[in-house]
C-alpha atoms as a PDB file:
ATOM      1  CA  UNK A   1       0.000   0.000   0.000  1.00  0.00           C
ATOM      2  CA  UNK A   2       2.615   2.606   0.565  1.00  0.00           C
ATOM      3  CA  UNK A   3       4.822   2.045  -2.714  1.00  0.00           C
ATOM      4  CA  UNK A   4       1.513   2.462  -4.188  1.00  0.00           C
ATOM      5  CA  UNK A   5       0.880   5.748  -2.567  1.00  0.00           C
ATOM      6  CA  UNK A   6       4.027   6.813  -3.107  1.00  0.00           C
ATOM      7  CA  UNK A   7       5.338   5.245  -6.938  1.00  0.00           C
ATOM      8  CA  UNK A   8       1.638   6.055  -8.471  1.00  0.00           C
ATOM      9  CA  UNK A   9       1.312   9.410  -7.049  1.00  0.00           C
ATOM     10  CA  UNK A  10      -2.244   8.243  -5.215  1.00  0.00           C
ATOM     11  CA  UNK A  11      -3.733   9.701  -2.232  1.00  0.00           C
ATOM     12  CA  UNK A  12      -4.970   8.397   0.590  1.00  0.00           C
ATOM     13  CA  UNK A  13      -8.818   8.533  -0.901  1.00  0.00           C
ATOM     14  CA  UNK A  14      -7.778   6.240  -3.662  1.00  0.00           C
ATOM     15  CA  UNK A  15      -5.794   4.096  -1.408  1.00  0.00           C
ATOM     16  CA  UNK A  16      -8.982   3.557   0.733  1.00  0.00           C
ATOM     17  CA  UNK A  17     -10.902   2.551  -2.448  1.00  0.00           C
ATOM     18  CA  UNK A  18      -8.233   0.561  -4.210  1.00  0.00           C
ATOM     19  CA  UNK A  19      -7.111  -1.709  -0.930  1.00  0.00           C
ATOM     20  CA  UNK A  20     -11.055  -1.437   0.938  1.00  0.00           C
ATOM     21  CA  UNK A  21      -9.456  -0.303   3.947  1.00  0.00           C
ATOM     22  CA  UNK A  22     -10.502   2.589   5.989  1.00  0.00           C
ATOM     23  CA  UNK A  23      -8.853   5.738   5.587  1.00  0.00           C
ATOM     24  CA  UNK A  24      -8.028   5.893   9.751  1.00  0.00           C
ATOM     25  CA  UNK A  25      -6.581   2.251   8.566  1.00  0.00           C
ATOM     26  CA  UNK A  26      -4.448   3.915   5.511  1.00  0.00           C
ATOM     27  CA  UNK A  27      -2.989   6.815   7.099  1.00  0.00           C
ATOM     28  CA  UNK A  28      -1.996   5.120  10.233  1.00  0.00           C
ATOM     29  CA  UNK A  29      -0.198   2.144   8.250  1.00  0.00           C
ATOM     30  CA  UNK A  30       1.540   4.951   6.218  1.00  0.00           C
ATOM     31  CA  UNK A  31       2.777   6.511   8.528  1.00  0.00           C
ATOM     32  CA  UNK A  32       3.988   3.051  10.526  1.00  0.00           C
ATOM     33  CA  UNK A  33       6.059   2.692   6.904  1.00  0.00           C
ATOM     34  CA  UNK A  34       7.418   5.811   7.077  1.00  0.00           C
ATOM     35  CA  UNK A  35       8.330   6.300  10.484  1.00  0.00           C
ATOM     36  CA  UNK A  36      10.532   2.481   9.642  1.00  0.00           C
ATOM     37  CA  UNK A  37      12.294   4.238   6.619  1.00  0.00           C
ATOM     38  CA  UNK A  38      13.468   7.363   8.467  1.00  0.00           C
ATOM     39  CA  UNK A  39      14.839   4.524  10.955  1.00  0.00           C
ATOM     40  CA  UNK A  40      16.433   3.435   8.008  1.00  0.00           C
ATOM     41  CA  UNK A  41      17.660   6.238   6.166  1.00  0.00           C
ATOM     42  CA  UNK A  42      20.058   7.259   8.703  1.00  0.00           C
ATOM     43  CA  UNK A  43      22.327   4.111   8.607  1.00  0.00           C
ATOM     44  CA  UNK A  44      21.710   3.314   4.774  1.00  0.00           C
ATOM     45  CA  UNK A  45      21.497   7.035   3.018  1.00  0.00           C
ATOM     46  CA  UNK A  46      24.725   8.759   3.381  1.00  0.00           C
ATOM     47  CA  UNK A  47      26.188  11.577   0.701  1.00  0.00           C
ATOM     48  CA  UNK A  48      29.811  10.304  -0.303  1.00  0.00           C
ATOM     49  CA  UNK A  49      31.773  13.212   0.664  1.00  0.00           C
ATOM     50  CA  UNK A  50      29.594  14.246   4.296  1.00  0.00           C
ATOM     51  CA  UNK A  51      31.965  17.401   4.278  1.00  0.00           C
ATOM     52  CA  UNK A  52      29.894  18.638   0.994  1.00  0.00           C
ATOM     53  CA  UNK A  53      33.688  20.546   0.839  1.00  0.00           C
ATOM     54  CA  UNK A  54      33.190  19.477  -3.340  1.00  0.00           C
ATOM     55  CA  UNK A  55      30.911  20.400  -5.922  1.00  0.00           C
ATOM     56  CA  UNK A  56      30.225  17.638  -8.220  1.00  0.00           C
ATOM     57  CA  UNK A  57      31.488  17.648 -11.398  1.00  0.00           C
ATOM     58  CA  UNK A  58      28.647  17.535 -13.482  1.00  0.00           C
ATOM     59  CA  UNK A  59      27.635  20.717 -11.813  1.00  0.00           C
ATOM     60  CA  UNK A  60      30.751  23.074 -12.553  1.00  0.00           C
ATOM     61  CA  UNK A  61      29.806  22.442 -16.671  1.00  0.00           C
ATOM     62  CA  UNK A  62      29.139  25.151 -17.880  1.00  0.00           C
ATOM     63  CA  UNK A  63      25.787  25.377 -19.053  1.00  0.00           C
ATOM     64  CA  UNK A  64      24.831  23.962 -14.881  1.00  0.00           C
ATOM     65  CA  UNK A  65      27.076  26.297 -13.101  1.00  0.00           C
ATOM     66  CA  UNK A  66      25.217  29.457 -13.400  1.00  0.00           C
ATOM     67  CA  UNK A  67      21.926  27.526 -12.093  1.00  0.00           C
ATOM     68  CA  UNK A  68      23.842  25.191  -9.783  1.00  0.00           C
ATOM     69  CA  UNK A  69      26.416  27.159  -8.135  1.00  0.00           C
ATOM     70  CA  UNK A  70      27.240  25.794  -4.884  1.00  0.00           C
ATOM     71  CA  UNK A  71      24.837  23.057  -5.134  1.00  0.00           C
ATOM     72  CA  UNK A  72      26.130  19.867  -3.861  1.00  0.00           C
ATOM     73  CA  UNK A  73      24.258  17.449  -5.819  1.00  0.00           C
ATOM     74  CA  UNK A  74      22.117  14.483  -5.699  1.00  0.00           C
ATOM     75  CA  UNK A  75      22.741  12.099  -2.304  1.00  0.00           C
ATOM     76  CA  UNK A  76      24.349   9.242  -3.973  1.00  0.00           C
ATOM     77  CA  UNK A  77      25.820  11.504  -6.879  1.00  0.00           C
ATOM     78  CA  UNK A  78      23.621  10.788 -10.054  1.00  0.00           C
ATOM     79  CA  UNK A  79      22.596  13.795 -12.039  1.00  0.00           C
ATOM     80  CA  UNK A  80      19.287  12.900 -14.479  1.00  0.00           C
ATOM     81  CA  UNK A  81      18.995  14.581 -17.636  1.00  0.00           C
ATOM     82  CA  UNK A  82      14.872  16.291 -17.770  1.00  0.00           C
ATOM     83  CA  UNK A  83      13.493  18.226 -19.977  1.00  0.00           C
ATOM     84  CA  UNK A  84      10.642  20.512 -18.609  1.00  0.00           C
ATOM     85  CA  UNK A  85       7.439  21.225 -21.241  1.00  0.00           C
ATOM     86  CA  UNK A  86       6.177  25.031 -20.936  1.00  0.00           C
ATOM     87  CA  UNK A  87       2.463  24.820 -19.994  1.00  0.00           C
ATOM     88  CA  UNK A  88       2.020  28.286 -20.815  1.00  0.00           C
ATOM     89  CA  UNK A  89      -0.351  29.209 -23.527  1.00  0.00           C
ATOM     90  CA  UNK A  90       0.885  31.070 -26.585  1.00  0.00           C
END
């Protein structure tokens, strides 16, 4: 029930339709889930330099510096290429 919260987006709502639990039920197993993860994350999610002394270099190219300066980068170092649609109208 969580990854499917969390990989679909869904809300709780649809959680409470899709699994017939009540949403009391949903929210408080969620949160159980969560609560275990931020257990978790302290001994398994560490950046590699913990200093952050070091940009990465992905981020000191050029065309990422001027929008990235100082950042220090995604936690285990990976840097995904996106491209962002407008959704203004013309």
């Amino acid at each position: 029930m969580f990854l499917w919260i969390v990989g679909g987006p869904q809300s709780f709502a649809q959680a409470e339709n899709r699994f017939v639990r009540s949403l009391w039920t949903v929210h408080t197993k969620f949160k159980e889930v969560l609560l275990c993860l931020r257990k978790l994350a302290k001994d398994n999610i560490k950046p590699r330099d913990p200093t952050f002394r070091h940009e990465h270099e992905k981020i000191k190219e050029e065309r990422f510096w001027p929008h990235f300066k100082g950042a220090i980068g995604a936690i285990d170092g990976s840097h995904v290429p996106v491209s962002v649609q407008c959704a203004c109208s013309m």
